[in-house]
C-alpha atoms as a PDB file:
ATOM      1  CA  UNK A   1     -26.021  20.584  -1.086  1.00  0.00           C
ATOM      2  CA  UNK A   2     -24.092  17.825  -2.832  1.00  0.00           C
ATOM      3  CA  UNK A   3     -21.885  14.747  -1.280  1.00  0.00           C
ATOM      4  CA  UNK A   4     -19.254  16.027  -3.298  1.00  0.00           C
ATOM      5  CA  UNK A   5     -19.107  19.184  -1.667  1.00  0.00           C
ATOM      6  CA  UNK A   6     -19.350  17.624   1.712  1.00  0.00           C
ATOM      7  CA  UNK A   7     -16.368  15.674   1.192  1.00  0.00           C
ATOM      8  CA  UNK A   8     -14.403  18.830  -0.109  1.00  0.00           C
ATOM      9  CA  UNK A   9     -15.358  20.478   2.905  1.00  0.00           C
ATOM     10  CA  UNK A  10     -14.405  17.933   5.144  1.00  0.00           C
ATOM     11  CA  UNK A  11     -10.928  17.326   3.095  1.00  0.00           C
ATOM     12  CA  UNK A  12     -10.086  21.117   3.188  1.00  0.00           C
ATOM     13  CA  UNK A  13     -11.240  21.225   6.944  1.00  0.00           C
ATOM     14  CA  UNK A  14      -8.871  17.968   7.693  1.00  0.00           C
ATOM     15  CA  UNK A  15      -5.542  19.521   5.685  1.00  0.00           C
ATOM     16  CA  UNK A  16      -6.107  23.060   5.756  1.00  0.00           C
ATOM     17  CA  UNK A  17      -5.323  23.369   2.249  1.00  0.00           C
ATOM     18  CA  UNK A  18      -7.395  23.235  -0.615  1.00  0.00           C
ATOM     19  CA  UNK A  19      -4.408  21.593  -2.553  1.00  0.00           C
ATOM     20  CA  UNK A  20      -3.527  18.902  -0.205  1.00  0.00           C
ATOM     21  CA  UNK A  21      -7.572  18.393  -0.300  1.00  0.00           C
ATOM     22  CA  UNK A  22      -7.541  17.928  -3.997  1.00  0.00           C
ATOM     23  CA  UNK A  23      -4.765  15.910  -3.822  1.00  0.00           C
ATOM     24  CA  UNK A  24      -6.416  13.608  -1.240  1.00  0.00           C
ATOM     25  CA  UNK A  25      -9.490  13.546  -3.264  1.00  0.00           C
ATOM     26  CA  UNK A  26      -7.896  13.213  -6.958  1.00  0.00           C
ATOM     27  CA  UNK A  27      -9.204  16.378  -7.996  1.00  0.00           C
ATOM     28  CA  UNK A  28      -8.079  19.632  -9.162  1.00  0.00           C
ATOM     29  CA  UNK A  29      -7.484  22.854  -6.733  1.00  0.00           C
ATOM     30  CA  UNK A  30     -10.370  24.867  -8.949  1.00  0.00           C
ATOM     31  CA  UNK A  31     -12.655  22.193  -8.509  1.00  0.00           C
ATOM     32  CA  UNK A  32     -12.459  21.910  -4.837  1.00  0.00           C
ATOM     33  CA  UNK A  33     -12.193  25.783  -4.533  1.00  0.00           C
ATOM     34  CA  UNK A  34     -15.954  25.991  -6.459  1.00  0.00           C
ATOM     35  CA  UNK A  35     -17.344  22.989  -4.472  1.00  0.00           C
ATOM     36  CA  UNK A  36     -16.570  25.328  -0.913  1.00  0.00           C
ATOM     37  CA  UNK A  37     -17.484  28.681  -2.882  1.00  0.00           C
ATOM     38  CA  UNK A  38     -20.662  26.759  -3.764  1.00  0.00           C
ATOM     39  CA  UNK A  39     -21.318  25.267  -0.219  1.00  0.00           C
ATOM     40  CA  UNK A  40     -20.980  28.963   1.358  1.00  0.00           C
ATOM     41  CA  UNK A  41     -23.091  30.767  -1.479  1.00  0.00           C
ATOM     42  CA  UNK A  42     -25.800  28.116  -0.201  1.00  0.00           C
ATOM     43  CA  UNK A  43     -25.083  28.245   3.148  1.00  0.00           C
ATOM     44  CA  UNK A  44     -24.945  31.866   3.177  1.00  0.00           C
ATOM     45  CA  UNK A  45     -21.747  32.117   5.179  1.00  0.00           C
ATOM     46  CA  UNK A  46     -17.921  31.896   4.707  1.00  0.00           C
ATOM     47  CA  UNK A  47     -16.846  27.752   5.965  1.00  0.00           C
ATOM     48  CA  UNK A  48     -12.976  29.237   6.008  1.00  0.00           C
ATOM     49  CA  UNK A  49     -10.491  32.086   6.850  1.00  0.00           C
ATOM     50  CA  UNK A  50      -8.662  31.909   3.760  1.00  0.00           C
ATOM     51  CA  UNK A  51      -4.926  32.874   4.879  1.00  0.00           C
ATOM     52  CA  UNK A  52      -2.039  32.906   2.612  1.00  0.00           C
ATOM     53  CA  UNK A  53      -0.804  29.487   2.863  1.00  0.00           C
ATOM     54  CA  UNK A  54      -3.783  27.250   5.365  1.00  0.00           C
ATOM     55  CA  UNK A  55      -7.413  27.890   5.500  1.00  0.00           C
ATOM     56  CA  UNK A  56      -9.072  28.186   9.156  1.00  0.00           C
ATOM     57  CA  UNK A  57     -12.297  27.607   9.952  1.00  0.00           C
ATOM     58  CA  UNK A  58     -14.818  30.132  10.929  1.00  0.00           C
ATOM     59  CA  UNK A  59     -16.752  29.582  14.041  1.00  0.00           C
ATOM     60  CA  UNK A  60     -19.484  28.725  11.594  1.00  0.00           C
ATOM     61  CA  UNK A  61     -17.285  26.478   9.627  1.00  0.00           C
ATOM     62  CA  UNK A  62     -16.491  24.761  13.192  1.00  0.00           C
ATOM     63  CA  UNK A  63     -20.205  24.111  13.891  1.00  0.00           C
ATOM     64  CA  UNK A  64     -20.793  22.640  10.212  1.00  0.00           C
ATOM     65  CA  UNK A  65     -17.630  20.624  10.810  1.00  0.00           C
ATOM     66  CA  UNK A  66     -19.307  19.258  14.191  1.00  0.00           C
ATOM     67  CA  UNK A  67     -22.602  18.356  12.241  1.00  0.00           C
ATOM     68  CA  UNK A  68     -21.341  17.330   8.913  1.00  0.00           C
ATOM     69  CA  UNK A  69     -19.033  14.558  10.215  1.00  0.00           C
ATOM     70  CA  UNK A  70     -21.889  12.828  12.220  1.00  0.00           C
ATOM     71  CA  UNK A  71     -23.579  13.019   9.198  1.00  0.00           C
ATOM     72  CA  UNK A  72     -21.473  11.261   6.808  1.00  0.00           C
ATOM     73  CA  UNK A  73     -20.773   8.515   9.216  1.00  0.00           C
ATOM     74  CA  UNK A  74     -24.469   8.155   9.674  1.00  0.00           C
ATOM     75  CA  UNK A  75     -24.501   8.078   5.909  1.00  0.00           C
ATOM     76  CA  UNK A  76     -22.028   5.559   5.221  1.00  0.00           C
ATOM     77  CA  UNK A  77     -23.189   3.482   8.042  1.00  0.00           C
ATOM     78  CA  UNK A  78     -26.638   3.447   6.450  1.00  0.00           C
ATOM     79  CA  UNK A  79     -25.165   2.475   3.174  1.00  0.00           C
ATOM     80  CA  UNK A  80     -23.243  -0.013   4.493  1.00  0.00           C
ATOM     81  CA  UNK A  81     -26.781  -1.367   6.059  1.00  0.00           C
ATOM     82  CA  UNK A  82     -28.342  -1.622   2.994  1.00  0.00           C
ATOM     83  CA  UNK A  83     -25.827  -3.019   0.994  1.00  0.00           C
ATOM     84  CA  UNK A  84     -25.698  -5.734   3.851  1.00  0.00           C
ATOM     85  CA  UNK A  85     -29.368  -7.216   3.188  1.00  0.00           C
ATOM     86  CA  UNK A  86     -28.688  -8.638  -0.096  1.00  0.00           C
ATOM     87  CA  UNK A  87     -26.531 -11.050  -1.981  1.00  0.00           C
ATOM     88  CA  UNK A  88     -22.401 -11.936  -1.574  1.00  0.00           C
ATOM     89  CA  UNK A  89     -19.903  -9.471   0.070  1.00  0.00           C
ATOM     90  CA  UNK A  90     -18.665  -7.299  -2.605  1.00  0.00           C
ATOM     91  CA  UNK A  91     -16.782  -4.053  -2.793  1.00  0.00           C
ATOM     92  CA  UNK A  92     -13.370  -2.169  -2.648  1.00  0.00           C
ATOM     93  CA  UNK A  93     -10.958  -2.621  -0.024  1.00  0.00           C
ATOM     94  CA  UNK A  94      -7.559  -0.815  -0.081  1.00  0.00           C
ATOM     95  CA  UNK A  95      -5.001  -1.389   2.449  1.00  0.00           C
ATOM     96  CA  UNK A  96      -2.200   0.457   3.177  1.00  0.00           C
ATOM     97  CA  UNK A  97       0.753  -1.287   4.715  1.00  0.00           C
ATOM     98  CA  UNK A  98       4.790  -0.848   5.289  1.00  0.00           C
ATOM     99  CA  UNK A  99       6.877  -3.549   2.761  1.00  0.00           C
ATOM    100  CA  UNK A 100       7.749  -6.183   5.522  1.00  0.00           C
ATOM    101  CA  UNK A 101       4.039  -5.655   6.969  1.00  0.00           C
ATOM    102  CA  UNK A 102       2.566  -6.870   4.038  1.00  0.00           C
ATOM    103  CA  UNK A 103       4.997  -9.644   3.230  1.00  0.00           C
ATOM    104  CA  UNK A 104       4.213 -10.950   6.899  1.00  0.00           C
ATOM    105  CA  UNK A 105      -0.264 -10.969   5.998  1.00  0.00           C
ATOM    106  CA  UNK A 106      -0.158 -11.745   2.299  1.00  0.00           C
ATOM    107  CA  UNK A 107      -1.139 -15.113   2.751  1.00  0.00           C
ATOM    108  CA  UNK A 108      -3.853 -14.465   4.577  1.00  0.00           C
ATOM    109  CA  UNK A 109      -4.878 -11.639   2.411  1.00  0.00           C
ATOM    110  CA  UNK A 110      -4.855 -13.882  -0.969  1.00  0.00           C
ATOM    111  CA  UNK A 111      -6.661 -16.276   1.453  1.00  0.00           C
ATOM    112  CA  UNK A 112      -9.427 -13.467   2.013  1.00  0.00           C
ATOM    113  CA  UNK A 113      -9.137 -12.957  -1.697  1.00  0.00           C
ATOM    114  CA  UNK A 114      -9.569 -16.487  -2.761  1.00  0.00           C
ATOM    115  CA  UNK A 115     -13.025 -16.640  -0.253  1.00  0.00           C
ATOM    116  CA  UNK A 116     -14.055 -13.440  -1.413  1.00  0.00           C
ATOM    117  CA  UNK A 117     -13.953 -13.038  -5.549  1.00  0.00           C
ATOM    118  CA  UNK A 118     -16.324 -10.085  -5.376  1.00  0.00           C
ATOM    119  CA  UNK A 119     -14.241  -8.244  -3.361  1.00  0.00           C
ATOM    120  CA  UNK A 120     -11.446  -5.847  -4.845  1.00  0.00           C
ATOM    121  CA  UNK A 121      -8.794  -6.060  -2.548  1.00  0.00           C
ATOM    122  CA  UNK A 122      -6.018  -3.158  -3.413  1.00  0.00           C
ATOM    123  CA  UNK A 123      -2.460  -2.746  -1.374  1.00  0.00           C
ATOM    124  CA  UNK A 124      -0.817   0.090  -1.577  1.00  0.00           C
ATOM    125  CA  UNK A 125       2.940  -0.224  -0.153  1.00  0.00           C
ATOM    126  CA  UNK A 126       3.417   3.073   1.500  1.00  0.00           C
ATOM    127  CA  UNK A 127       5.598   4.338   4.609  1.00  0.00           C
ATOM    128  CA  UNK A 128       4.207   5.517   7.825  1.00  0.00           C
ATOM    129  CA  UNK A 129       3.552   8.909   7.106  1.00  0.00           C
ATOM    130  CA  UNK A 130       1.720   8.165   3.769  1.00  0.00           C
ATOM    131  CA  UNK A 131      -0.092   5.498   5.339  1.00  0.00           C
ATOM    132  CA  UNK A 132      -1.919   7.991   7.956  1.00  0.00           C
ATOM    133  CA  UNK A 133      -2.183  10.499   5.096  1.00  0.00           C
ATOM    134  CA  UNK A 134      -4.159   7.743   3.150  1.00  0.00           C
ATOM    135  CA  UNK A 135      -6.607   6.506   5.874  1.00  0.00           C
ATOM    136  CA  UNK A 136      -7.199   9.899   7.081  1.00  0.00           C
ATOM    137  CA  UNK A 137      -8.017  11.257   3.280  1.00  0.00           C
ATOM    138  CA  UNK A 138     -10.430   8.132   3.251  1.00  0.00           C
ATOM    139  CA  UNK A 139      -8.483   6.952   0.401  1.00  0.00           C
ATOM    140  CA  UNK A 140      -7.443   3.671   2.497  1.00  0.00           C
ATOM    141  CA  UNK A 141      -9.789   1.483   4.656  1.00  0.00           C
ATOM    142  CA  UNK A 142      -6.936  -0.397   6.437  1.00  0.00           C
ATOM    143  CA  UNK A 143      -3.609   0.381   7.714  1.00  0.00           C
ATOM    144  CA  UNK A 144      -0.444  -1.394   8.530  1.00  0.00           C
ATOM    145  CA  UNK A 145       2.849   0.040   9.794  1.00  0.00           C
ATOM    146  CA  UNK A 146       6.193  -0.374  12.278  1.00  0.00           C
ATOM    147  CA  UNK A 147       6.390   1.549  15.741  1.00  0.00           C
ATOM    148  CA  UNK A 148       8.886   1.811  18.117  1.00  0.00           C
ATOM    149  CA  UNK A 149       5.996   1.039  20.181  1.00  0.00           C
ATOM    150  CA  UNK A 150       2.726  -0.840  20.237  1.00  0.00           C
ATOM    151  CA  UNK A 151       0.045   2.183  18.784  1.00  0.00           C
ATOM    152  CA  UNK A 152      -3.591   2.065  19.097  1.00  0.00           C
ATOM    153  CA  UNK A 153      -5.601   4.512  16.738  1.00  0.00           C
ATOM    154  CA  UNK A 154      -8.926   4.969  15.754  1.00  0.00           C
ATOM    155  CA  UNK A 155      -9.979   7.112  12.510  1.00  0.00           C
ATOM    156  CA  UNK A 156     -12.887   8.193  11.207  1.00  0.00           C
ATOM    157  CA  UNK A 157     -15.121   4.820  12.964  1.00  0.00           C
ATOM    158  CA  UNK A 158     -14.978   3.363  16.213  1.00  0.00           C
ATOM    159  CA  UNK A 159     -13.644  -0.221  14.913  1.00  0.00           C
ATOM    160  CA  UNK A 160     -10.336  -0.831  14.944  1.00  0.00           C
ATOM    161  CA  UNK A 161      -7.863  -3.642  15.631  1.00  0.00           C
ATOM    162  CA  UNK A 162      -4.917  -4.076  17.910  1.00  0.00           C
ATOM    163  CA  UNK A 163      -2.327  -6.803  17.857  1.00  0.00           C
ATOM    164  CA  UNK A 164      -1.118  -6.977  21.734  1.00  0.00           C
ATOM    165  CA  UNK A 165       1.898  -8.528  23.248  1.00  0.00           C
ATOM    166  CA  UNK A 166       3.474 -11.141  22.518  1.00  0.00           C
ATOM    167  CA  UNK A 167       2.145 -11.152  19.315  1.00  0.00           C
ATOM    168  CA  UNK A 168       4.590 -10.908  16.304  1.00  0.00           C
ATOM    169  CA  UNK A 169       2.951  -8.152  15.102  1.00  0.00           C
ATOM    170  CA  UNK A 170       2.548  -6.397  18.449  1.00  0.00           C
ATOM    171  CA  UNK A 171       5.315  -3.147  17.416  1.00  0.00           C
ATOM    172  CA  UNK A 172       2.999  -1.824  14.682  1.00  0.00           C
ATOM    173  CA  UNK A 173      -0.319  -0.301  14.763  1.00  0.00           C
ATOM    174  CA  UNK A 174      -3.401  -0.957  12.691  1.00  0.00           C
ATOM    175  CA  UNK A 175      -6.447   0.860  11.906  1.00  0.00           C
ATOM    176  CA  UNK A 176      -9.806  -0.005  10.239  1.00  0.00           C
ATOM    177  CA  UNK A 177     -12.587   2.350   8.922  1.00  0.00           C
ATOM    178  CA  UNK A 178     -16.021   1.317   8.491  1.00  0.00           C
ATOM    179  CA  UNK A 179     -16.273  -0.237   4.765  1.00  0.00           C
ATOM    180  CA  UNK A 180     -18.842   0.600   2.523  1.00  0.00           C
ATOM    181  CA  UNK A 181     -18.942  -3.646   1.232  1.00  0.00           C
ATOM    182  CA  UNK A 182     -22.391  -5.178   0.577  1.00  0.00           C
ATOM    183  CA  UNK A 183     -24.255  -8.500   0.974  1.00  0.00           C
END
């Protein structure tokens, strides 16, 4: 069982779609498509209903779901750990963010920058819907977007910031996965 076939699973099991999954993942559809026929031939059971537009998954796709997700976390988290015992903070960061979001924190993000030259710090301009899209996929670490209302959501790790009333930034919602940087 492979990492890469973990994260295909999870991608098709998030979107439904083994083209959306791709997508997410900047592969093809065939190579995401052999990475689950792979994972069941090892497994020794079907992960997915295949339907004629979404996949579903089976009961036993559910239950590898619950377990694999833990696992990657765990997995990351360790990583993360690791990294953390030795040296400078250094990494990849990308943030996603709505135009007038970003115009409001770049000077505190070429600040970060500035303190942090090991640190690749991307920013992707996006709109709200992309922006979920991204952080969900795992393709974005940080989010920044308007709501009518102040939002609080969590993806993927339990840390996450909130601006709160009366704030400036109070109508828009932020979330935060755990970062794979290293010390």
């Amino acid at each position: 069982m492979e990492l890469q076939q973990l994260r295909g699973f999870l991608a098709v099991a998030r979107t439904a779609s083994i083209t959306e999954a791709a997508y997410q993942l900047h592969l093809t559809p065939s190579s995401v498509s052999v990475q689950i026929k792979k994972l069941e031939q090892e497994l020794g059971v079907r992960l997915f209903n295949r339907g004629r537009k979404r996949l579903t998954l089976t009961e036993s796709g559910k239950l590898f779901l619950d377990n694999v997700v833990p696992a990657m976390e765990n997995l990351r988290r360790a990583e993360t750990m690791v990294k953390d015992t030795a040296g400078p903070l250094t990494g990849n960061i990308v943030i996603a963010s709505v135009y007038d979001i970003k115009q409001y924190y770049l000077p505190m993000l070429a600040a970060f920058a500035k303190a942090y030259k090991d640190v690749n710090l991307t920013i992707l301009t996006r709109d709200n819907a992309e922006i979920l899209s991204l952080l969900s996929s795992g393709q974005a670490d940080f989010g920044m977007a308007r709501m009518k209302t102040a939002v609080i959501a969590v993806l993927h790790s339990p840390s996450a910031y909130h601006a709160s009333p009366p704030h400036p930034a109070a109508r828009s919602f932020f979330i935060c996965q755990e970062k794979n940087l290293s010390r």
